[in-house]
PDB file of N, CA and C in Angstrom:
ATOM      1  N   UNK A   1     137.923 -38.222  34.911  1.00  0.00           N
ATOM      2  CA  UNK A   1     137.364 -38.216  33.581  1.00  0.00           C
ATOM      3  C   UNK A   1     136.881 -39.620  33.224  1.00  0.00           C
ATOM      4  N   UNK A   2     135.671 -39.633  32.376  1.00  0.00           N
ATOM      5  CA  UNK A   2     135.138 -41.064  32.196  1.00  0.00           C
ATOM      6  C   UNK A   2     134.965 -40.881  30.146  1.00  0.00           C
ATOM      7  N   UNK A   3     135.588 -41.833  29.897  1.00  0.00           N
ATOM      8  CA  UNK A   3     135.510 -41.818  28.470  1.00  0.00           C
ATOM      9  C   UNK A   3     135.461 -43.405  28.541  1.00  0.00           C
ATOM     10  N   UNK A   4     134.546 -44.090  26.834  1.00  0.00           N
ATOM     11  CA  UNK A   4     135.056 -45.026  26.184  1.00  0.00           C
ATOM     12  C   UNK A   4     134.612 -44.973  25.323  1.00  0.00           C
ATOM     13  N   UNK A   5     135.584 -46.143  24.312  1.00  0.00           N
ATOM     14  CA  UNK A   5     136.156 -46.201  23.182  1.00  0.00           C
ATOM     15  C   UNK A   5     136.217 -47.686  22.841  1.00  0.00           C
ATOM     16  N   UNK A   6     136.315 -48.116  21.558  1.00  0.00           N
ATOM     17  CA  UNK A   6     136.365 -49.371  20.795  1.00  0.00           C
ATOM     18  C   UNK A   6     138.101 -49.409  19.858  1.00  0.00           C
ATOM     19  N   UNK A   7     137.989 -51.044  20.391  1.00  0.00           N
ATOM     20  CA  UNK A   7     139.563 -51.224  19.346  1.00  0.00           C
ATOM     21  C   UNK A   7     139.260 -51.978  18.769  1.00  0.00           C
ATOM     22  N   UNK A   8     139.804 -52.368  17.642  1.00  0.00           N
ATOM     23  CA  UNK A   8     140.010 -53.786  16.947  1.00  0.00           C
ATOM     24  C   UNK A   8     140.648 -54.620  17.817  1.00  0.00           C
ATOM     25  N   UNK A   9     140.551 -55.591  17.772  1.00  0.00           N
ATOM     26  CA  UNK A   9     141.232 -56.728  18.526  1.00  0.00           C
ATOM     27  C   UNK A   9     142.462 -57.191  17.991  1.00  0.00           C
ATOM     28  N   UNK A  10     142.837 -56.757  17.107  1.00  0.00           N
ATOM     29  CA  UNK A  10     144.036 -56.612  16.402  1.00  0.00           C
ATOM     30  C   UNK A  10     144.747 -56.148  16.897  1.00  0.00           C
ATOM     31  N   UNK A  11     144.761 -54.713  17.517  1.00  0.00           N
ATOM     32  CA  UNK A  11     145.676 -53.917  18.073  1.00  0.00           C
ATOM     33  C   UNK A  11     145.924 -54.553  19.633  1.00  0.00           C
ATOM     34  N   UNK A  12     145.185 -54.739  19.816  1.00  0.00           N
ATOM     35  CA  UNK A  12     145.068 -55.461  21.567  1.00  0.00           C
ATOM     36  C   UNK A  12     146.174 -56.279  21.676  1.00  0.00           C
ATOM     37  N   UNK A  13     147.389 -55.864  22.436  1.00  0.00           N
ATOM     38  CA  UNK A  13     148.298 -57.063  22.217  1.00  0.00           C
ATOM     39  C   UNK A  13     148.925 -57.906  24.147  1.00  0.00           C
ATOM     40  N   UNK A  14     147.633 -57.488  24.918  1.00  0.00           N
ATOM     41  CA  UNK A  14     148.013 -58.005  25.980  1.00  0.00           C
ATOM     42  C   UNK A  14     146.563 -59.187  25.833  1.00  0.00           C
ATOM     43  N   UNK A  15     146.721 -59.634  27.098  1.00  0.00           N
ATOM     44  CA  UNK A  15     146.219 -61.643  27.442  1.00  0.00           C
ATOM     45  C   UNK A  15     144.664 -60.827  27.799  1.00  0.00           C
ATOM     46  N   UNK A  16     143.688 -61.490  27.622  1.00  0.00           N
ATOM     47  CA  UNK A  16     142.346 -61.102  27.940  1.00  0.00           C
ATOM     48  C   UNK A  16     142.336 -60.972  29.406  1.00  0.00           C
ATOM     49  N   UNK A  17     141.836 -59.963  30.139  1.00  0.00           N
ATOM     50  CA  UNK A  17     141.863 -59.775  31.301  1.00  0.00           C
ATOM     51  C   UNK A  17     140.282 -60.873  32.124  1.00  0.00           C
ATOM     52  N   UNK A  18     139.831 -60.813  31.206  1.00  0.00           N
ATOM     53  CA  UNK A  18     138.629 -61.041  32.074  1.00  0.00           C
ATOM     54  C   UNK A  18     138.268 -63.093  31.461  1.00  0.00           C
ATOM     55  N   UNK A  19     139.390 -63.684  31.372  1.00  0.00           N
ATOM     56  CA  UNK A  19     139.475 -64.664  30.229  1.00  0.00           C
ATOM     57  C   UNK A  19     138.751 -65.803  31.724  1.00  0.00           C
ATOM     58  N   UNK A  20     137.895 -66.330  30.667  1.00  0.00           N
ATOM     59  CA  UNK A  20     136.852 -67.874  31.544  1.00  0.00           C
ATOM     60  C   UNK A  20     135.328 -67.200  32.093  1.00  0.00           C
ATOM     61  N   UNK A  21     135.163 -65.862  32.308  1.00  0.00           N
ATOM     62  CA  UNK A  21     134.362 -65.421  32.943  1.00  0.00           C
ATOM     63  C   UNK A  21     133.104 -65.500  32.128  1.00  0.00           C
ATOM     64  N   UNK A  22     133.461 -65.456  30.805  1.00  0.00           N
ATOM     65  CA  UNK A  22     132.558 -65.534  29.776  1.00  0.00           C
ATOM     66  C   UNK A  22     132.808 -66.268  28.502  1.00  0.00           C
ATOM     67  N   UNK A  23     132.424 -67.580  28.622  1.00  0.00           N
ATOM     68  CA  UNK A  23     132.881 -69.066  27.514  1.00  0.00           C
ATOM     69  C   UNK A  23     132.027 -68.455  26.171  1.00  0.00           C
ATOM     70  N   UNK A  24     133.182 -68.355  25.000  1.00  0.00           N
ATOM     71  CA  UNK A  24     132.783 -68.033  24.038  1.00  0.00           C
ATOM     72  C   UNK A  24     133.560 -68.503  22.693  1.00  0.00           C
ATOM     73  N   UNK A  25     133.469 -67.752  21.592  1.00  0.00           N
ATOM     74  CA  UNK A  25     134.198 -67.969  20.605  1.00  0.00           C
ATOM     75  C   UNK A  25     134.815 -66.642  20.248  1.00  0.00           C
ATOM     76  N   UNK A  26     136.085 -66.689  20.185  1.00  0.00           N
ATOM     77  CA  UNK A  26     137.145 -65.084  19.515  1.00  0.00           C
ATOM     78  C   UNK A  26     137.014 -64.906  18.667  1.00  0.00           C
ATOM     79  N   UNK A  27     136.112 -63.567  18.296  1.00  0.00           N
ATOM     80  CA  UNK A  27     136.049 -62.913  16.743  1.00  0.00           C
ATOM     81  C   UNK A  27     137.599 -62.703  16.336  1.00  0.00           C
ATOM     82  N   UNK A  28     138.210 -62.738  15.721  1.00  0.00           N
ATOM     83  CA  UNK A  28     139.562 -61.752  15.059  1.00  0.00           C
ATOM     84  C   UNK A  28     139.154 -60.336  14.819  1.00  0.00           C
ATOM     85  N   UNK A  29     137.934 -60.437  13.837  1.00  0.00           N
ATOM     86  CA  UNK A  29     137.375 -58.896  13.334  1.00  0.00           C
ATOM     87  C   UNK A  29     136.538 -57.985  14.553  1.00  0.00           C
ATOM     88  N   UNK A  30     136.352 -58.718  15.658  1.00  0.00           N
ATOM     89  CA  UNK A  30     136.075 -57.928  16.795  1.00  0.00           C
ATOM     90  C   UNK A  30     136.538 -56.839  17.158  1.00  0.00           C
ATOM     91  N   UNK A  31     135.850 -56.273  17.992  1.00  0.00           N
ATOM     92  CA  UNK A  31     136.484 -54.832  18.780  1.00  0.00           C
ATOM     93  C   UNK A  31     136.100 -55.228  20.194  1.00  0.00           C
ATOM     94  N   UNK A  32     137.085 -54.738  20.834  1.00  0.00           N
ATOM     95  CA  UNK A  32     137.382 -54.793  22.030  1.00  0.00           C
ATOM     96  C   UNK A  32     136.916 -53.381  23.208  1.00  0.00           C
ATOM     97  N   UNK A  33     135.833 -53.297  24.005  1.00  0.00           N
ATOM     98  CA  UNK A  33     135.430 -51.826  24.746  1.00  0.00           C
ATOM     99  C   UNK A  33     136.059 -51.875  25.585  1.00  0.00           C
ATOM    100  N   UNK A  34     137.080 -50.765  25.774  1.00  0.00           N
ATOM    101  CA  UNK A  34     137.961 -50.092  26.650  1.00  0.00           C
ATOM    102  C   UNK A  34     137.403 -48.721  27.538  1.00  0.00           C
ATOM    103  N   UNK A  35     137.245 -48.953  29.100  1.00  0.00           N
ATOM    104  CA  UNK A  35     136.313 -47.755  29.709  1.00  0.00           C
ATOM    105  C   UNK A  35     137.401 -47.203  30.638  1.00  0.00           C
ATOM    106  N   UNK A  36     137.434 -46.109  30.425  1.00  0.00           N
ATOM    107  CA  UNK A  36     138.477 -45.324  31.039  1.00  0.00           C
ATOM    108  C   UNK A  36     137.743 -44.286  32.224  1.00  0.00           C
ATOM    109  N   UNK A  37     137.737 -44.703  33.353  1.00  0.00           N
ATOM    110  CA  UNK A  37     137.425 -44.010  34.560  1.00  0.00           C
ATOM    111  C   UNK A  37     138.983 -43.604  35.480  1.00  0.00           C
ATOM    112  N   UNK A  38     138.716 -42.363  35.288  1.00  0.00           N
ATOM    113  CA  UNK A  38     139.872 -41.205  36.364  1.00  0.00           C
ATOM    114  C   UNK A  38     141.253 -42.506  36.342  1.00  0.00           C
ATOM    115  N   UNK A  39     142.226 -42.571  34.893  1.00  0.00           N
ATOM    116  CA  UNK A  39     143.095 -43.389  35.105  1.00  0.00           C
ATOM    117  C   UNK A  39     143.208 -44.679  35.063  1.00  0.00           C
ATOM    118  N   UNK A  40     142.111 -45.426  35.513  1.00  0.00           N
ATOM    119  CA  UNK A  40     141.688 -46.907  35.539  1.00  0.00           C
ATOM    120  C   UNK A  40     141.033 -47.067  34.585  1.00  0.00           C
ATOM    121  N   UNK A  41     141.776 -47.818  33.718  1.00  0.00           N
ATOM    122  CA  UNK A  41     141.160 -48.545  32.484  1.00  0.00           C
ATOM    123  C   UNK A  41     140.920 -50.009  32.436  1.00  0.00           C
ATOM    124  N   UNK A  42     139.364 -50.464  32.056  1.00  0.00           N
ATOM    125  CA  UNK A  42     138.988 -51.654  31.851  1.00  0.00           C
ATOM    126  C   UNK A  42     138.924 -52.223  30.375  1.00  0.00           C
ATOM    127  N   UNK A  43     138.703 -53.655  30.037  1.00  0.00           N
ATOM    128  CA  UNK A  43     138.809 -53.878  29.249  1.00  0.00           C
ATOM    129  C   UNK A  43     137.734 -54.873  28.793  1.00  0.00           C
ATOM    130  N   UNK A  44     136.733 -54.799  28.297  1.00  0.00           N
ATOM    131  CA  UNK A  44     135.291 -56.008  28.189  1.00  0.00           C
ATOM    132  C   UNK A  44     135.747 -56.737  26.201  1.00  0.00           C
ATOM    133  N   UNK A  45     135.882 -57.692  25.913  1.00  0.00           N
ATOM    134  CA  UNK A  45     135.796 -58.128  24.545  1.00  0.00           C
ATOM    135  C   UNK A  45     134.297 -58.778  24.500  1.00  0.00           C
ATOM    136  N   UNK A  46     133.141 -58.367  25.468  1.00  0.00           N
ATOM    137  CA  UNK A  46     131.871 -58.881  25.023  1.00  0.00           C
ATOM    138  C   UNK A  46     130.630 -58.089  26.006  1.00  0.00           C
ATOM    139  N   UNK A  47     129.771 -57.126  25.679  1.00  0.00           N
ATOM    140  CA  UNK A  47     128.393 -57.362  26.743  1.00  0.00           C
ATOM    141  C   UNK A  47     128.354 -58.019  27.989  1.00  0.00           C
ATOM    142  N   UNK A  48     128.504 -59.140  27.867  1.00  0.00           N
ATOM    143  CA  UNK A  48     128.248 -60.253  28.892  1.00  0.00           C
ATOM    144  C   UNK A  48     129.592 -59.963  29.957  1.00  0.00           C
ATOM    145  N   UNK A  49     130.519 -59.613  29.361  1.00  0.00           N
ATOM    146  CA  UNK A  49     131.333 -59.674  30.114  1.00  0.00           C
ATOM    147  C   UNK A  49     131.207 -58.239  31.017  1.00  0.00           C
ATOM    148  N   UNK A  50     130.530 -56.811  30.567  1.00  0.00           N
ATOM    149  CA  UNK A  50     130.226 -55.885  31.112  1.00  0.00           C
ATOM    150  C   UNK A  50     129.071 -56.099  32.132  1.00  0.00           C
ATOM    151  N   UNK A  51     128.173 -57.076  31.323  1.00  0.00           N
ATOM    152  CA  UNK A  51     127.130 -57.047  32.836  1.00  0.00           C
ATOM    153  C   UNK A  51     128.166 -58.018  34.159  1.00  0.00           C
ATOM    154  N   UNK A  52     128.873 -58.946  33.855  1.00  0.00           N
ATOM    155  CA  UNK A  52     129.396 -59.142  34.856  1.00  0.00           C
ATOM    156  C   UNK A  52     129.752 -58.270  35.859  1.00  0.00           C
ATOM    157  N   UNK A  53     130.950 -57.306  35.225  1.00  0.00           N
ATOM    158  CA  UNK A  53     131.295 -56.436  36.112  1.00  0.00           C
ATOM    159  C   UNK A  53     130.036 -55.219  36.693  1.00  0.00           C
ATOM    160  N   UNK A  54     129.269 -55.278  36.176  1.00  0.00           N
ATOM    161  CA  UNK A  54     128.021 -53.820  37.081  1.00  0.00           C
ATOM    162  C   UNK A  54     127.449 -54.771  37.976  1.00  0.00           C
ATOM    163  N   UNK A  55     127.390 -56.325  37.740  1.00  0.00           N
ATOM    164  CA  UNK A  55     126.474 -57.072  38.849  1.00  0.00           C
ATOM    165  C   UNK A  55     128.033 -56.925  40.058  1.00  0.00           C
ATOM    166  N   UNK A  56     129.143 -57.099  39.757  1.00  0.00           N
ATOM    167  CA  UNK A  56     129.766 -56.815  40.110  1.00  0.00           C
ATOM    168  C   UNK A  56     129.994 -55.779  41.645  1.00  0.00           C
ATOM    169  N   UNK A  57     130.137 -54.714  40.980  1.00  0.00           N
ATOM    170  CA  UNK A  57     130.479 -53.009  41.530  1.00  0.00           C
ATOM    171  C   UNK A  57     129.075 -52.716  41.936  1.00  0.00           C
ATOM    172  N   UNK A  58     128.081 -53.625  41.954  1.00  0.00           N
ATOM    173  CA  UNK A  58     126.832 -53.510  42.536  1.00  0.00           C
ATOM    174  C   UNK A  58     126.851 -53.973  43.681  1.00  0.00           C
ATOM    175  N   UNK A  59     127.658 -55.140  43.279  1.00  0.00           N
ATOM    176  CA  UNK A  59     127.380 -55.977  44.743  1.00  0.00           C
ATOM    177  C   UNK A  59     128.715 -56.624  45.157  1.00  0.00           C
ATOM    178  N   UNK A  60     129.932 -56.519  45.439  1.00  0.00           N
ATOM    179  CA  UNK A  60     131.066 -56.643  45.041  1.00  0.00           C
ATOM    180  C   UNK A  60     131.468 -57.460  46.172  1.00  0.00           C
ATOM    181  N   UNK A  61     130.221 -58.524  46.612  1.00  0.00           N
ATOM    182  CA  UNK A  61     130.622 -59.139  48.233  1.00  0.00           C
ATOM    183  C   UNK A  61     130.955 -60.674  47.464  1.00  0.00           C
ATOM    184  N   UNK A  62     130.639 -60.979  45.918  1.00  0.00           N
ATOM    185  CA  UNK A  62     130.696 -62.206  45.376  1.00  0.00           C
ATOM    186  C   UNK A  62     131.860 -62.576  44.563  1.00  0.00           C
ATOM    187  N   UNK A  63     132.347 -63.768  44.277  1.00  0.00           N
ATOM    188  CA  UNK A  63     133.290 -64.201  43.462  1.00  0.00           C
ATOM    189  C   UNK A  63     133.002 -64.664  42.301  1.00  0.00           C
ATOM    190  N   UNK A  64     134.000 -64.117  41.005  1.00  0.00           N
ATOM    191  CA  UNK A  64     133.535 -64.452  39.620  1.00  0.00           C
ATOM    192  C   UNK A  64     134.873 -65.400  39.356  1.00  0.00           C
ATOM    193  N   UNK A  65     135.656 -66.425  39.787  1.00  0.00           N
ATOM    194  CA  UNK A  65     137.120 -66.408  39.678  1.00  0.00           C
ATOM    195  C   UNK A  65     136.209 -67.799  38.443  1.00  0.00           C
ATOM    196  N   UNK A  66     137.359 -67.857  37.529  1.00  0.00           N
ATOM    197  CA  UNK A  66     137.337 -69.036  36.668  1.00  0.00           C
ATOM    198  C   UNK A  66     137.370 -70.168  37.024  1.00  0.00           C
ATOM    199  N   UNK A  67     137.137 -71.332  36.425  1.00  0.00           N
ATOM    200  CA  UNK A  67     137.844 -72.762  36.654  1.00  0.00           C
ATOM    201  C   UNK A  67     139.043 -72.707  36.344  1.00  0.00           C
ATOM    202  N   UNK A  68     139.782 -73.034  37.325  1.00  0.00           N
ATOM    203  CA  UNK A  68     141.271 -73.321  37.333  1.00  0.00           C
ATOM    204  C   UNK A  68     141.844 -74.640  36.466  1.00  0.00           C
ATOM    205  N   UNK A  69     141.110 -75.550  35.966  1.00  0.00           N
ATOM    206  CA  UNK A  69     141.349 -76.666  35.068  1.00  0.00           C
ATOM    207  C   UNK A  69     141.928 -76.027  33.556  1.00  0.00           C
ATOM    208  N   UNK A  70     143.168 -76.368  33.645  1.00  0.00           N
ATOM    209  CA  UNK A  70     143.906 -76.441  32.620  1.00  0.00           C
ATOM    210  C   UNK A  70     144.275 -74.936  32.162  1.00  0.00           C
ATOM    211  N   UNK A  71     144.540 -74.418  32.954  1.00  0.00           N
ATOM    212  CA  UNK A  71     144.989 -72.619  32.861  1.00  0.00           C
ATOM    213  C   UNK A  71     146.287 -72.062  33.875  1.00  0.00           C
ATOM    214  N   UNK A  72     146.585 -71.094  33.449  1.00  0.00           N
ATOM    215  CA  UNK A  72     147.676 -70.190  34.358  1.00  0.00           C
ATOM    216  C   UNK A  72     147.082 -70.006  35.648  1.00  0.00           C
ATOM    217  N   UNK A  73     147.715 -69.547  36.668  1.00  0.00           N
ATOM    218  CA  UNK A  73     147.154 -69.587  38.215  1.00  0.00           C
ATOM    219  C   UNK A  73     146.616 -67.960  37.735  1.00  0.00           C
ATOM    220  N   UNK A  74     146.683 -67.088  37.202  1.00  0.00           N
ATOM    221  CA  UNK A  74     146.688 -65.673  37.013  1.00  0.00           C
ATOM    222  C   UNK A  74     145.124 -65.871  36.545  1.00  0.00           C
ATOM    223  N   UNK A  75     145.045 -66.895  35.338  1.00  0.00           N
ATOM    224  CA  UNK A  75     143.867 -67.326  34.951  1.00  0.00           C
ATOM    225  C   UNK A  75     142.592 -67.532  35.765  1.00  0.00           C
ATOM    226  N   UNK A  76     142.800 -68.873  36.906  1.00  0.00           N
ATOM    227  CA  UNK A  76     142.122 -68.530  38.064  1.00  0.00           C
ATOM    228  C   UNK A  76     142.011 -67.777  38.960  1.00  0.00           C
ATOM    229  N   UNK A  77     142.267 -66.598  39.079  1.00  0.00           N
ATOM    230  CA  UNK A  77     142.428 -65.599  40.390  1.00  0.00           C
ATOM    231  C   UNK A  77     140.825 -65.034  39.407  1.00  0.00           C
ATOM    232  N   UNK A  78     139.907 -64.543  40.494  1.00  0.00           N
ATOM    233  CA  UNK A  78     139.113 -63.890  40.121  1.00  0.00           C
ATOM    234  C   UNK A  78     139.340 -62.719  39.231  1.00  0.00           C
ATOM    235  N   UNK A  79     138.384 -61.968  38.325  1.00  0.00           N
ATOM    236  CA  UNK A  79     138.795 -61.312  37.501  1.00  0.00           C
ATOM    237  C   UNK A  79     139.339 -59.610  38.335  1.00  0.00           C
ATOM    238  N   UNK A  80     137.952 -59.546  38.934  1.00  0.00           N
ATOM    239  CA  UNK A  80     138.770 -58.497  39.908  1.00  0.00           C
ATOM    240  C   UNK A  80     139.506 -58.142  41.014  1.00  0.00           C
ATOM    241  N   UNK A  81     140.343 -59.249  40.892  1.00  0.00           N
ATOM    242  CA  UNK A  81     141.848 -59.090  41.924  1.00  0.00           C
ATOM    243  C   UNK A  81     142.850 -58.751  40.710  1.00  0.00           C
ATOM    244  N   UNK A  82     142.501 -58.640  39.690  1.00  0.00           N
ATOM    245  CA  UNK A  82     143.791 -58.508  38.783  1.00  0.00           C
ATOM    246  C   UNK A  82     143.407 -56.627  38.525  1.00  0.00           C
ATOM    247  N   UNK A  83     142.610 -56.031  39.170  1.00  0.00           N
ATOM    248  CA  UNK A  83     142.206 -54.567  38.733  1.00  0.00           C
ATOM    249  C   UNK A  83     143.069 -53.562  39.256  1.00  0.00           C
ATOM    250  N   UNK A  84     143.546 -52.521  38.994  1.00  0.00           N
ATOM    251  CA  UNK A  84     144.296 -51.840  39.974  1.00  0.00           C
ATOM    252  C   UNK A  84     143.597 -51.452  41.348  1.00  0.00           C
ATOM    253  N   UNK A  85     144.402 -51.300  42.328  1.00  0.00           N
ATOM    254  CA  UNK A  85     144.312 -50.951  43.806  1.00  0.00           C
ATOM    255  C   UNK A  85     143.413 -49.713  43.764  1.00  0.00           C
ATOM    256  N   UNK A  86     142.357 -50.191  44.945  1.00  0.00           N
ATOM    257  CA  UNK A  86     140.906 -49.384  45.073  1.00  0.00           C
ATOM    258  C   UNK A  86     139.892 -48.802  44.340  1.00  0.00           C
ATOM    259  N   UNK A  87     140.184 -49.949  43.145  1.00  0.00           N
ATOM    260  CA  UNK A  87     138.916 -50.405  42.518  1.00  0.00           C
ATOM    261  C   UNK A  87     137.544 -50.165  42.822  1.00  0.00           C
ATOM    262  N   UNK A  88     137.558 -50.979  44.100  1.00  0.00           N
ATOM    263  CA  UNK A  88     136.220 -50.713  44.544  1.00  0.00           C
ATOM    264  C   UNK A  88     135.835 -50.232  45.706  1.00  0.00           C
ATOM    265  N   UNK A  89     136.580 -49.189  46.088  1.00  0.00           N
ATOM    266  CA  UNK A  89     136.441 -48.425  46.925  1.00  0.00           C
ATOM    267  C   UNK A  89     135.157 -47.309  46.873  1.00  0.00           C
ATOM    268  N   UNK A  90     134.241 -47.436  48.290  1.00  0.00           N
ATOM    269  CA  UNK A  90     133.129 -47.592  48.300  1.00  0.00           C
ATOM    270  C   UNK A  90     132.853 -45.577  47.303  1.00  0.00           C
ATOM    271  N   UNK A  91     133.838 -45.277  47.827  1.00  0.00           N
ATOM    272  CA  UNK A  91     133.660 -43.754  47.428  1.00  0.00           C
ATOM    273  C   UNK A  91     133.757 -43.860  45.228  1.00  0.00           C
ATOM    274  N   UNK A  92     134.565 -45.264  44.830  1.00  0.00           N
ATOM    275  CA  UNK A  92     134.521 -44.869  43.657  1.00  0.00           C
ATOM    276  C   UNK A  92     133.395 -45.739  42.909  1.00  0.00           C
ATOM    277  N   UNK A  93     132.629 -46.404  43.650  1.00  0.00           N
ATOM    278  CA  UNK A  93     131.996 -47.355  43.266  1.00  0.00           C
ATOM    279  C   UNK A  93     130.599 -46.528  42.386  1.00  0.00           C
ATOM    280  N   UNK A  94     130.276 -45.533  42.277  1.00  0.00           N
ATOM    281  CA  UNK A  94     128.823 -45.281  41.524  1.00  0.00           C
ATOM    282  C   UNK A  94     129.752 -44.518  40.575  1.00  0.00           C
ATOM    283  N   UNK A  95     130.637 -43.941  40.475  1.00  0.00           N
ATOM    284  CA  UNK A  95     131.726 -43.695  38.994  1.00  0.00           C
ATOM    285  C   UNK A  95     132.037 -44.568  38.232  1.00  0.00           C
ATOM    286  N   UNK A  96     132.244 -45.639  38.587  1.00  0.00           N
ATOM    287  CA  UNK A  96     132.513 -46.958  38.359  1.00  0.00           C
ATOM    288  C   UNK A  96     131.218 -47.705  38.033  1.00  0.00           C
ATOM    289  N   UNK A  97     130.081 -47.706  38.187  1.00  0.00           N
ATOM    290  CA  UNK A  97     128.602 -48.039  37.395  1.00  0.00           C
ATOM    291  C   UNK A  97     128.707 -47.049  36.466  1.00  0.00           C
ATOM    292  N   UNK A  98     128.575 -46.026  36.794  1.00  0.00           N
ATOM    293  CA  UNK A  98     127.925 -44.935  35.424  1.00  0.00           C
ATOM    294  C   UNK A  98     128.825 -45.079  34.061  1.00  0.00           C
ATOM    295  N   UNK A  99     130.500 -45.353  34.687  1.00  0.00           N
ATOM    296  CA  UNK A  99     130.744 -45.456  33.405  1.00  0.00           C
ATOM    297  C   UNK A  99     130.687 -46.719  32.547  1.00  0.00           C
ATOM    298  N   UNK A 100     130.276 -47.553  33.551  1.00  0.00           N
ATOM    299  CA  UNK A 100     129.894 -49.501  32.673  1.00  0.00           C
ATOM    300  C   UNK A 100     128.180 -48.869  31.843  1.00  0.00           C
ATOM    301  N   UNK A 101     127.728 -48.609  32.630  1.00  0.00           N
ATOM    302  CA  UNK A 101     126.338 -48.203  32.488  1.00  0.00           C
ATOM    303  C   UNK A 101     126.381 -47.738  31.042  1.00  0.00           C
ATOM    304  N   UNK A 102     127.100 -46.616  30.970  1.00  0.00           N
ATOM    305  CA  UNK A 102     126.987 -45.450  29.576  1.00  0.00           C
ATOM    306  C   UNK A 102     127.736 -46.105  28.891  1.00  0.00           C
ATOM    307  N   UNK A 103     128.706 -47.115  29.014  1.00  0.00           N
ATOM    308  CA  UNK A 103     129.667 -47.743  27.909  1.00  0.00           C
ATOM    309  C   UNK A 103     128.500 -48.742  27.515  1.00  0.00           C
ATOM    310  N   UNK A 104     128.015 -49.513  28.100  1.00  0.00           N
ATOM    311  CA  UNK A 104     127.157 -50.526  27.645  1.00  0.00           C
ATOM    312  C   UNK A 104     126.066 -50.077  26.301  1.00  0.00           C
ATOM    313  N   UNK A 105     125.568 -49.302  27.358  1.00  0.00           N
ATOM    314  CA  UNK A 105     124.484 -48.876  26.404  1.00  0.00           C
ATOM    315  C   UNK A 105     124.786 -48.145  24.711  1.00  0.00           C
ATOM    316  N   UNK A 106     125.761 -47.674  24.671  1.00  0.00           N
ATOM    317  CA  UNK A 106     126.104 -46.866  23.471  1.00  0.00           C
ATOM    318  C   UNK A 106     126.620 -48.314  23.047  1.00  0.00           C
ATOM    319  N   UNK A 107     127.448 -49.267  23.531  1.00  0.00           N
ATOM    320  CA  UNK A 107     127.462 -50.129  22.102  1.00  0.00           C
ATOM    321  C   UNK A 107     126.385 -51.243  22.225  1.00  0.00           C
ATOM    322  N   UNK A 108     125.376 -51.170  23.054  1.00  0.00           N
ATOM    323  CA  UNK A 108     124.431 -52.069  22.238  1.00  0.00           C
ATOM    324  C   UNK A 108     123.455 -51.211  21.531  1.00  0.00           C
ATOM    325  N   UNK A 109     123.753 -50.194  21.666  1.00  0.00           N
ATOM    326  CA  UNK A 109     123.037 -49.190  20.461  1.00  0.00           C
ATOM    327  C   UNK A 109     123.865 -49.095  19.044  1.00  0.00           C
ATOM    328  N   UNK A 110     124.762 -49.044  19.130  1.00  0.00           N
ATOM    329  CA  UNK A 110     125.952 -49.203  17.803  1.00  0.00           C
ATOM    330  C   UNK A 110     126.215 -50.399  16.955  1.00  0.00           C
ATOM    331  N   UNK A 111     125.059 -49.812  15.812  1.00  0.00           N
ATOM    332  CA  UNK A 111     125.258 -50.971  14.765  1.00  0.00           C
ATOM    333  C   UNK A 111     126.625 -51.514  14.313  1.00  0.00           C
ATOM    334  N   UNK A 112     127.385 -50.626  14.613  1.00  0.00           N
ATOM    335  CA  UNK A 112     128.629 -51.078  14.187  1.00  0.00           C
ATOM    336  C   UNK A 112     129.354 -51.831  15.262  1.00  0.00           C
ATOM    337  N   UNK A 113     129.139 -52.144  16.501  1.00  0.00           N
ATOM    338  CA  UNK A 113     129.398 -52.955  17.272  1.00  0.00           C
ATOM    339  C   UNK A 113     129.574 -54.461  16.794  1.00  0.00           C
ATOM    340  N   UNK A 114     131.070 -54.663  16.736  1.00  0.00           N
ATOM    341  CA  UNK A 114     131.369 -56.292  16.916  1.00  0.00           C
ATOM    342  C   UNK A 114     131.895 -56.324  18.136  1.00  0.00           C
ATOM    343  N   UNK A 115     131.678 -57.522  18.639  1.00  0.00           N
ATOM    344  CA  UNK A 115     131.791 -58.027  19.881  1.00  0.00           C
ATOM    345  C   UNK A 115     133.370 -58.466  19.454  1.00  0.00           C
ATOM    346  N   UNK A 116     134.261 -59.089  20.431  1.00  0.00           N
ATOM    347  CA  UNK A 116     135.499 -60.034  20.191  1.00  0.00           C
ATOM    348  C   UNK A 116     135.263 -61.363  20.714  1.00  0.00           C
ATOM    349  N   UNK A 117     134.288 -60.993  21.778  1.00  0.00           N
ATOM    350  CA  UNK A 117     134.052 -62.656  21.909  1.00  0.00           C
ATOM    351  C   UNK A 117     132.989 -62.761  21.597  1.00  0.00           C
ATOM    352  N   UNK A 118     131.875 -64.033  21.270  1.00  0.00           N
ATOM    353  CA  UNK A 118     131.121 -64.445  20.866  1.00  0.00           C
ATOM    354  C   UNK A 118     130.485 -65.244  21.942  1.00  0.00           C
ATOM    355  N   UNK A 119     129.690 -64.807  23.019  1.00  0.00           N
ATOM    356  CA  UNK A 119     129.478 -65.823  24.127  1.00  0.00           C
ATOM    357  C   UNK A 119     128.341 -67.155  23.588  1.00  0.00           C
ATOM    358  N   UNK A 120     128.607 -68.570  24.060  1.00  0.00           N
ATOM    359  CA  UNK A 120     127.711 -69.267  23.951  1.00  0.00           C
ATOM    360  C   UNK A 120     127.099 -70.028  25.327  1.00  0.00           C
TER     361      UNK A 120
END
């Protein structure tokens, strides 16, 4: 099953998963897009941070890992080594676009879309 959905960032009470990948500023009043493919749930607080992941699961031979200057080692590990096991397994990989694909697009169509991060 492929669903997503928007939170406030309020409710969000774990560490940004995808944190350095995309240098920005934290809305508070943000919402946070949560994409739920067969069990595996992702977590984007910005656009930018979704096209990462489809350039990603497009091409999944490259590294997105952070600068390790002045962060947790968890911090620097690339973003998708922290994903659950067979992620990108070649059989789930176009389930895994369609649902970045269709999440994207409905909230940059959604006026009511706040971002949580603010990329600059």
């Amino acid at each position: 099953m492929i669903r997503h959905w928007l939170e406030p960032l309020a409710d969000v009470s774990r560490a940004h998963p995808m944190s350095g990948v995309v240098r920005g500023t934290v809305d508070a009043d943000g919402s946070v897009l949560r994409v739920d493919i067969d069990r595996m749930t992702l977590e984007f607080w910005c656009l930018e941070e979704v096209d990462v992941a489809l350039a990603y699961f497009r091409d999944p031979g490259g590294s997105t890992a952070a600068d390790p200057a002045g962060g947790d080692h968890w911090e620097a590990q690339p973003w998708q080594s922290r994903l659950p096991a067979g992620h990108n397994a070649a059989r789930r990989r176009a389930r895994v676009l369609e649902a970045l694909q269709a999440a994207r697009e409905a909230c940059a169509t959604d006026p009511g879309y706040r971002p949580a991060l603010r990329a600059h």
